[in-house]
C-alpha atoms as a PDB file:
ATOM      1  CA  UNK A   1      20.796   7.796  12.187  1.00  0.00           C
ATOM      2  CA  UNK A   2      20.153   9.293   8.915  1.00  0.00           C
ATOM      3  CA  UNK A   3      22.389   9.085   5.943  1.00  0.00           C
ATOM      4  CA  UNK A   4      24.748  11.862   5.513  1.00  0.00           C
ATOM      5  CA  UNK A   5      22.540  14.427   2.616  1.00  0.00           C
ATOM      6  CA  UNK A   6      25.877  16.204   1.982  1.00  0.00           C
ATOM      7  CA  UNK A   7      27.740  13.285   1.265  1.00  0.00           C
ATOM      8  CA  UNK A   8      29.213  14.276  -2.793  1.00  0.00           C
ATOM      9  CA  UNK A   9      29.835  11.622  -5.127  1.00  0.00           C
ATOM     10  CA  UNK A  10      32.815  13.125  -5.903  1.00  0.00           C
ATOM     11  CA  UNK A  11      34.078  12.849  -2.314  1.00  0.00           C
ATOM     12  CA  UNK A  12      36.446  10.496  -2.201  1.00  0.00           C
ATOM     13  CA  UNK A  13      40.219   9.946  -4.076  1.00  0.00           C
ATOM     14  CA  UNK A  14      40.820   8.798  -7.552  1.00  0.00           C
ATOM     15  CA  UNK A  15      37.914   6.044  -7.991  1.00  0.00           C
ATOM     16  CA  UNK A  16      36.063   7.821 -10.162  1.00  0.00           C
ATOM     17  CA  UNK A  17      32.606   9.389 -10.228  1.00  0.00           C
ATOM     18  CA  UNK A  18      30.766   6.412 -11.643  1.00  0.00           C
ATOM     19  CA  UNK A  19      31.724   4.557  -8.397  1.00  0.00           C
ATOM     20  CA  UNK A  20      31.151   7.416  -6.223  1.00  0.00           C
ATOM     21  CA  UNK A  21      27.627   7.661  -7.077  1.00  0.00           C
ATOM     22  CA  UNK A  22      27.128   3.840  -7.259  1.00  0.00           C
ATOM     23  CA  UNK A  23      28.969   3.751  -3.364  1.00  0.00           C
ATOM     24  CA  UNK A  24      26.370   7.090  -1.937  1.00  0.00           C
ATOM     25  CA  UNK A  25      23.359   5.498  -2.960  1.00  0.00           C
ATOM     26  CA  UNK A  26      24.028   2.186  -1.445  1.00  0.00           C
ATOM     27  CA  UNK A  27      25.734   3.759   1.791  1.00  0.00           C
ATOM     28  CA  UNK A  28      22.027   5.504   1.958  1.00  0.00           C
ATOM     29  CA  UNK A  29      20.301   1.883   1.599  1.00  0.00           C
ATOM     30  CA  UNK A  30      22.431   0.645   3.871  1.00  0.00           C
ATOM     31  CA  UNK A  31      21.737   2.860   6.638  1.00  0.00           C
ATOM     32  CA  UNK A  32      17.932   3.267   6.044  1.00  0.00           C
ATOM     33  CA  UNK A  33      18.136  -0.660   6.325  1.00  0.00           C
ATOM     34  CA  UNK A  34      20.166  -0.630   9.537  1.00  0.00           C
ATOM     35  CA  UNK A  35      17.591   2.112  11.047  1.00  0.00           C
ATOM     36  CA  UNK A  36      14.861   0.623  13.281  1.00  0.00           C
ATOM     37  CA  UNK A  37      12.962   3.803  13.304  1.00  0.00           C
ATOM     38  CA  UNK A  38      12.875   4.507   9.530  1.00  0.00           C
ATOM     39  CA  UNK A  39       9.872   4.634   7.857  1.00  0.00           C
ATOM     40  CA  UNK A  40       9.075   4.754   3.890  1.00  0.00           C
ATOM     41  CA  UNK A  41      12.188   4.355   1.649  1.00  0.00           C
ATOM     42  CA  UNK A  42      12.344   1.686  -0.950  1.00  0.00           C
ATOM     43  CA  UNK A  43      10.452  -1.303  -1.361  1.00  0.00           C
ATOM     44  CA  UNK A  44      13.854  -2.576  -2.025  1.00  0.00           C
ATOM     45  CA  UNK A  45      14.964  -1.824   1.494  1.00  0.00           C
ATOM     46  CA  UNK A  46      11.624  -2.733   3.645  1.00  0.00           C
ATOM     47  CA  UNK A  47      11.746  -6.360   1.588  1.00  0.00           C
ATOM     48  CA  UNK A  48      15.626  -6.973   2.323  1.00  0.00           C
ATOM     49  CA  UNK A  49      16.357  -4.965   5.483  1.00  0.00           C
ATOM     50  CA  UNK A  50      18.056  -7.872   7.215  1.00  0.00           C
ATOM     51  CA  UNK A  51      20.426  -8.599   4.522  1.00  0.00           C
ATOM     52  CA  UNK A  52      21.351  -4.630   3.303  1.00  0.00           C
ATOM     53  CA  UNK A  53      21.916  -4.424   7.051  1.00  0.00           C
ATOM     54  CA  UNK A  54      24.448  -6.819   7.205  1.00  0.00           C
ATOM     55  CA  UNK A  55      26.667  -5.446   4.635  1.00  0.00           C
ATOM     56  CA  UNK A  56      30.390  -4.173   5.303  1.00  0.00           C
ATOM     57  CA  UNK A  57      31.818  -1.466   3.703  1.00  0.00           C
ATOM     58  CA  UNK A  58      33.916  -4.179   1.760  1.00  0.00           C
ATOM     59  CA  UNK A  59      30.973  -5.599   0.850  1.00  0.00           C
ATOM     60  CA  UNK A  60      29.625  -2.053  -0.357  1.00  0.00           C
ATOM     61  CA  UNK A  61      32.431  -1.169  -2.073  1.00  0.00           C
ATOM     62  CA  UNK A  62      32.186  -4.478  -3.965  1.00  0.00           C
ATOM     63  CA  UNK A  63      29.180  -3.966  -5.843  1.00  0.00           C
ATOM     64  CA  UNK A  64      29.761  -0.080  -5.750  1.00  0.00           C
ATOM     65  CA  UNK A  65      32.554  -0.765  -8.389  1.00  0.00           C
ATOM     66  CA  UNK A  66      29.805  -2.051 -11.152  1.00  0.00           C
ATOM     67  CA  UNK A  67      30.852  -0.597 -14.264  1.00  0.00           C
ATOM     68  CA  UNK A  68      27.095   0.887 -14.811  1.00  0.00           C
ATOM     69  CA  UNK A  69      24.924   2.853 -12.895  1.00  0.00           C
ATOM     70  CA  UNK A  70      22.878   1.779 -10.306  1.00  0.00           C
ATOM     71  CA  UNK A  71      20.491   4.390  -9.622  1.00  0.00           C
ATOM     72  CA  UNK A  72      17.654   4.463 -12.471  1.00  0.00           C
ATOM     73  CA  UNK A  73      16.566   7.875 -13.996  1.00  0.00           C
ATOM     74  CA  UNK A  74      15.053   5.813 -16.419  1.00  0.00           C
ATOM     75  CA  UNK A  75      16.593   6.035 -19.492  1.00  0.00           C
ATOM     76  CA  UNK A  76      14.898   3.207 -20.641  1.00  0.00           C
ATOM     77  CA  UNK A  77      11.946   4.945 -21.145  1.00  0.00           C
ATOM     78  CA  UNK A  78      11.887   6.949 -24.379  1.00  0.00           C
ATOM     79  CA  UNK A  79       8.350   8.813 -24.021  1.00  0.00           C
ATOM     80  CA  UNK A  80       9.209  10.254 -20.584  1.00  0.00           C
ATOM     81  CA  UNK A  81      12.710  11.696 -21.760  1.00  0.00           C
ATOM     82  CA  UNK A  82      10.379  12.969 -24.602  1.00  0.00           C
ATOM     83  CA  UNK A  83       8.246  14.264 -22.528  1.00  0.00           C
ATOM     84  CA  UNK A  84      10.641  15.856 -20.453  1.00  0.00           C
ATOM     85  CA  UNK A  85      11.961  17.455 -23.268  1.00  0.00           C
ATOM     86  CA  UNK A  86       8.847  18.875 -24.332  1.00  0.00           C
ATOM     87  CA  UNK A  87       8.595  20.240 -20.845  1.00  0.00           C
ATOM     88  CA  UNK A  88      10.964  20.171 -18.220  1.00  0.00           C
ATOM     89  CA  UNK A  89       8.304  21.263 -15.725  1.00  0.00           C
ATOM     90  CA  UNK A  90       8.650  19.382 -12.309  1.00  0.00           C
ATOM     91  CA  UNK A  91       6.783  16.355 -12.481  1.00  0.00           C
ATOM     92  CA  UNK A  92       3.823  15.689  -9.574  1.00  0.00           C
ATOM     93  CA  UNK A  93       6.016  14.257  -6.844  1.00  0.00           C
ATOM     94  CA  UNK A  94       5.553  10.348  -6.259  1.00  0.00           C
ATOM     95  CA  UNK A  95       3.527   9.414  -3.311  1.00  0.00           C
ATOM     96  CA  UNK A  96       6.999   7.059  -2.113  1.00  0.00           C
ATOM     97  CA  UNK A  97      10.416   8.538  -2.807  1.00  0.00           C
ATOM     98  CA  UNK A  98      13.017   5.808  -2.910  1.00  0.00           C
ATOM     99  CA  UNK A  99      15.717   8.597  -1.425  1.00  0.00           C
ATOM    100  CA  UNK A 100      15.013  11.258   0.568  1.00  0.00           C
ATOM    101  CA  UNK A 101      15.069  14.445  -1.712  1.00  0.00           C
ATOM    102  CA  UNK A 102      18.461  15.934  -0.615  1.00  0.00           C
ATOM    103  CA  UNK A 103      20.383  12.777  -1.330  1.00  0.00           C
ATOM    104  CA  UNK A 104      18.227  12.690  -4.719  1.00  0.00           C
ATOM    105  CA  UNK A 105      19.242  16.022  -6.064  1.00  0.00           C
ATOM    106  CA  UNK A 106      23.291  14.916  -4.841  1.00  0.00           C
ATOM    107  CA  UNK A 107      22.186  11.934  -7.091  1.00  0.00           C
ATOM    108  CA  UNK A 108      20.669  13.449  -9.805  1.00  0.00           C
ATOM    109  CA  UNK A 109      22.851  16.190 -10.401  1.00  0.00           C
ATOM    110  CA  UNK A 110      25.654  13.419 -10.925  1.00  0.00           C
ATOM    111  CA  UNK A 111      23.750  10.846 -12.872  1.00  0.00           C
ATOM    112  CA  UNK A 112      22.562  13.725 -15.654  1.00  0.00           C
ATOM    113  CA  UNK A 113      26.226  15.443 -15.931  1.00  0.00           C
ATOM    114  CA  UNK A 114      27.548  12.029 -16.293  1.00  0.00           C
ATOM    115  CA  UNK A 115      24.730  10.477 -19.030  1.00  0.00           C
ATOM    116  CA  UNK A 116      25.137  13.537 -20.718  1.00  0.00           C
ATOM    117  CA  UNK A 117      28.728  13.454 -21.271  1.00  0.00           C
ATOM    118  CA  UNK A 118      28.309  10.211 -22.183  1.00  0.00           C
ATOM    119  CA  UNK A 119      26.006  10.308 -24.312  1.00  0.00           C
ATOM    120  CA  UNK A 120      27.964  13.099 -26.281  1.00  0.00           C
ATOM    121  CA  UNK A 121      31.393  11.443 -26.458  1.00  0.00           C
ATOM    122  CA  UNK A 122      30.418   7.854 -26.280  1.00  0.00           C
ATOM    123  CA  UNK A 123      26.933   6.914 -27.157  1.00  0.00           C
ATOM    124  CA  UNK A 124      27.241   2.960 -27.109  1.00  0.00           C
ATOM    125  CA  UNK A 125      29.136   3.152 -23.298  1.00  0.00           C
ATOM    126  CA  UNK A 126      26.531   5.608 -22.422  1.00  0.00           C
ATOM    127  CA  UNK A 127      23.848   3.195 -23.037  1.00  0.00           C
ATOM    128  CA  UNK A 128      25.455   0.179 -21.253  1.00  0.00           C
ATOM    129  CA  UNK A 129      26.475   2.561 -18.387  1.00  0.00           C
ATOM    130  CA  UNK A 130      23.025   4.361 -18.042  1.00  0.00           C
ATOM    131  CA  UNK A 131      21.046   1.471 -19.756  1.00  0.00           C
ATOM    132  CA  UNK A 132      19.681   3.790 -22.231  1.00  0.00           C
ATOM    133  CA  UNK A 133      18.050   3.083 -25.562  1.00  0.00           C
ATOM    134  CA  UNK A 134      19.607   3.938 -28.921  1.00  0.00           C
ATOM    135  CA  UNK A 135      16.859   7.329 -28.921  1.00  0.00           C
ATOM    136  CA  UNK A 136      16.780   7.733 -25.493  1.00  0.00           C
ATOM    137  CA  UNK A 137      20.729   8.209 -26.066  1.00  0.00           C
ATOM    138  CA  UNK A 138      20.429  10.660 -28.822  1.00  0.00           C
ATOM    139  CA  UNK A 139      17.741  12.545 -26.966  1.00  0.00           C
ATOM    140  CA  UNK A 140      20.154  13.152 -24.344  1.00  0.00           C
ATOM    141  CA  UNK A 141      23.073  13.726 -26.364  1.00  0.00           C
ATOM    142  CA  UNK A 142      20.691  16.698 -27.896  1.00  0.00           C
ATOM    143  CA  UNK A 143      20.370  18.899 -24.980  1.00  0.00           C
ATOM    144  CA  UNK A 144      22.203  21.869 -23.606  1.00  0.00           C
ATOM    145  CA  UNK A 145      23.938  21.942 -20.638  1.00  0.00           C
ATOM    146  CA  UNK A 146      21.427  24.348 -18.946  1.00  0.00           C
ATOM    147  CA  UNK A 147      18.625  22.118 -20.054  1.00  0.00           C
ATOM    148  CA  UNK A 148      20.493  18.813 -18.194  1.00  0.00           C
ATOM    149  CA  UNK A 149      20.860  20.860 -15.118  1.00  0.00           C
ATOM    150  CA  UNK A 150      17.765  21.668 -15.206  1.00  0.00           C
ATOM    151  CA  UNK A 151      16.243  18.540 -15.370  1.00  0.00           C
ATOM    152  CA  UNK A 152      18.469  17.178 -12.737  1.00  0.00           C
ATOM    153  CA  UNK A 153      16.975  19.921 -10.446  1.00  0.00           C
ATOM    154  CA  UNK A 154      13.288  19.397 -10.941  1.00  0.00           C
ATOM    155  CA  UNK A 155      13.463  15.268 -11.723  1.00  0.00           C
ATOM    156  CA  UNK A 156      15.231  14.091  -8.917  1.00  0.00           C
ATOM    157  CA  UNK A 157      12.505  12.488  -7.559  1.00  0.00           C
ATOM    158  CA  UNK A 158      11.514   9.719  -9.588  1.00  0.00           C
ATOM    159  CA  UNK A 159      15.085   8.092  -8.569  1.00  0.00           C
ATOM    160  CA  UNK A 160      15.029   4.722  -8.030  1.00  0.00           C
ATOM    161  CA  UNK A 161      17.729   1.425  -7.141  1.00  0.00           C
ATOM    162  CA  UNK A 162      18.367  -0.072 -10.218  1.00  0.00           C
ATOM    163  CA  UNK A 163      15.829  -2.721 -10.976  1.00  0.00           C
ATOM    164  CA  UNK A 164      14.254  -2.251  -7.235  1.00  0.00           C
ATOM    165  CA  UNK A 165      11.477  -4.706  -7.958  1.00  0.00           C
ATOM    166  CA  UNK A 166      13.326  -7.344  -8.798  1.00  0.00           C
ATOM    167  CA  UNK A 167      14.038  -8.456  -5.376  1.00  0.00           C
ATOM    168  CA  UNK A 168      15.296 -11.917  -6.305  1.00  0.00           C
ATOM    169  CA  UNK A 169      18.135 -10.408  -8.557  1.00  0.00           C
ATOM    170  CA  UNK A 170      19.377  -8.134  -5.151  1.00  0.00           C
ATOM    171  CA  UNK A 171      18.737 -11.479  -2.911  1.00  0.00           C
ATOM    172  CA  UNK A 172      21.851 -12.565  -5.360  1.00  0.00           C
ATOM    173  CA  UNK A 173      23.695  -9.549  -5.772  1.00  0.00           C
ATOM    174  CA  UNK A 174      24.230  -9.035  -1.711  1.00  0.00           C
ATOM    175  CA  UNK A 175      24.869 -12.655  -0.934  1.00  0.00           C
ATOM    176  CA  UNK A 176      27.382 -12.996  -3.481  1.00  0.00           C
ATOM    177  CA  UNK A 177      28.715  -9.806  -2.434  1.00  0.00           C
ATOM    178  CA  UNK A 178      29.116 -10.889   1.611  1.00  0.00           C
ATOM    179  CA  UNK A 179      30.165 -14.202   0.152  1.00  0.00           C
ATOM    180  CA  UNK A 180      32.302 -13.893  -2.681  1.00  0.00           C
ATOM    181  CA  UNK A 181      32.871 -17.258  -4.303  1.00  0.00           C
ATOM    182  CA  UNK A 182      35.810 -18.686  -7.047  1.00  0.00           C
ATOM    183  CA  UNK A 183      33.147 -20.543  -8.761  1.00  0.00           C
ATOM    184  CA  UNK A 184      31.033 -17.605  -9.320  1.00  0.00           C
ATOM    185  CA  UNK A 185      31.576 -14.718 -11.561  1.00  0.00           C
ATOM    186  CA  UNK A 186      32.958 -11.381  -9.403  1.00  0.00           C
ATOM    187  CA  UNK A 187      29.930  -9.324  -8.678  1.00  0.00           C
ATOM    188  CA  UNK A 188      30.237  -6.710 -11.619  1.00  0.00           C
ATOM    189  CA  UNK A 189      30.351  -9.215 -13.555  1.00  0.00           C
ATOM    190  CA  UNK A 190      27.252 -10.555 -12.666  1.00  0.00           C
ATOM    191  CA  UNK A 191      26.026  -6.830 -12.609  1.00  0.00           C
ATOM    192  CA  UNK A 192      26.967  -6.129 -16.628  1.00  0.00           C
ATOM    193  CA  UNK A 193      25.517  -9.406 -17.896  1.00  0.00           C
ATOM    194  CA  UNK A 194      22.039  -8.356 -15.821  1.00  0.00           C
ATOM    195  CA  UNK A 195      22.194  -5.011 -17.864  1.00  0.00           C
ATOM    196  CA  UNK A 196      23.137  -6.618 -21.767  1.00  0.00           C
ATOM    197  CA  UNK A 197      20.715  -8.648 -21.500  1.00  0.00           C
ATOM    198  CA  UNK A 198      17.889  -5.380 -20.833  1.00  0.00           C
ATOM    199  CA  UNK A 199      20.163  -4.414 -23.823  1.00  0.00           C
ATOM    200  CA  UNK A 200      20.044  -7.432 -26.056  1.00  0.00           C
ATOM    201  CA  UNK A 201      16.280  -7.497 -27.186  1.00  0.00           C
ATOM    202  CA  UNK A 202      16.283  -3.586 -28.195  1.00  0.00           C
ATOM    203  CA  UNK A 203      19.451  -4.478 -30.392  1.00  0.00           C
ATOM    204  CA  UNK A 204      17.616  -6.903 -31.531  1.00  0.00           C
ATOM    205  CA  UNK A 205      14.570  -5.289 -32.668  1.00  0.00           C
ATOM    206  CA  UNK A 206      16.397  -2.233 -34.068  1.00  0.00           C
ATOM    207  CA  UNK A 207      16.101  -2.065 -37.947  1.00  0.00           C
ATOM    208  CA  UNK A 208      19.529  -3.396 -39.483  1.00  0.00           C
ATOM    209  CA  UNK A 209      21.508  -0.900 -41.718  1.00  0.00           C
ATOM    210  CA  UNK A 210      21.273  -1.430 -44.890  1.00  0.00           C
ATOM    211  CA  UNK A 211      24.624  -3.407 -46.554  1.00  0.00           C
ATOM    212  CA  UNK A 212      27.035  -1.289 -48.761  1.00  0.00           C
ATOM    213  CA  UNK A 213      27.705  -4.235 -51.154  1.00  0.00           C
ATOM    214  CA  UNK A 214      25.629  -4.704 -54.146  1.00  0.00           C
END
């Protein structure tokens, strides 16, 4: 069974396109997990296959409903989104795709319209929401709409789950999901402490402003 490529994150009622996009990339983990015959895919989804197999769609729908993204186009990387400004040529294609490249351009179309907005209306959300950086955010912000869509077209495939190698973090994040417990924070919860505190040591180590008063 493959996962459904024409599957928009825009598809369903009045949840809202953050949690659309969040809910189509973990309905494709999901199934590549539950597939005996697939092949490649995400480290993510070779290392945990048992456990993403096992989720329900309650389950899903659970973490789906993290107020941040969970798909990386890594924002968190300032010289590639430099780079990419410099030249939006398509990128040499990565020898493993984490999705298969018609659910990445669904993906990435979303992800970029989205960040960009963001980024343009509300720079400090955007960066909790797309766990950008304070430049990465303005870089963003800075482009044209042509220029977003066409970077979603040609850099769809260096996708990945959010945080894919740290397998220990998703052991958590699906257990507590299948399992939800009162002593526990809910799972978004969990999910937007795990991002402020990528967020905390580049506030940190920004320069402060200097003070008004004398």
């Amino acid at each position: 069974m493959k996962p459904d490529a024409t599957a928009s994150p825009y598809s369903t009622g009045d949840a809202g396109p953050l949690h659309e996009l969040n809910a189509v990339a973990l309905r494709y983990l999901i199934t590549m997990a539950r597939d005996p015959q697939a092949s490649g895919g995400p480290c993510l989804v070779q290392r945990l296959r048992e456990r993403l197999a096992l989720l329900t769609a309650a389950d899903c729908e659970r973490i789906a409903r993290a107020p941040i993204c969970l798909v990386d186009a890594g924002f968190g990387q300032e010289e590639h989104w430099k780079a990419i400004t410099r030249s939006p040529a398509p990128p040499d294609v990565p020898s493993e795709e984490a999705f298969a490249p018609e659910v990445a351009r669904a993906l990435s179309r979303t992800i970029l319209n989205l960040a960009w907005t963001s980024a343009r209306t509300e720079p400090v959300i955007a960066r909790i929401r797309f766990g950008m950086t304070r430049q990465t955010a303005q870089i963003v912000a800075g482009l044209g709409i042509h220029q977003i869509q066409q970077i979603a077209e040609t850099h769809f495939h260096s996708l990945r789950p959010l945080w894919a190698e740290q397998l220990g973090f998703w052991q958590y994040l699906v257990a507590a999901a299948a399992a939800p417990s009162p002593k526990l924070p809910p799972v978004h919860i969990r999910l937007m402490q795990r991002r402020l505190a990528d967020l905390l040591p580049a506030t940190a180590a920004s320069p402060r402003t200097p003070s008004s008063r004398p």
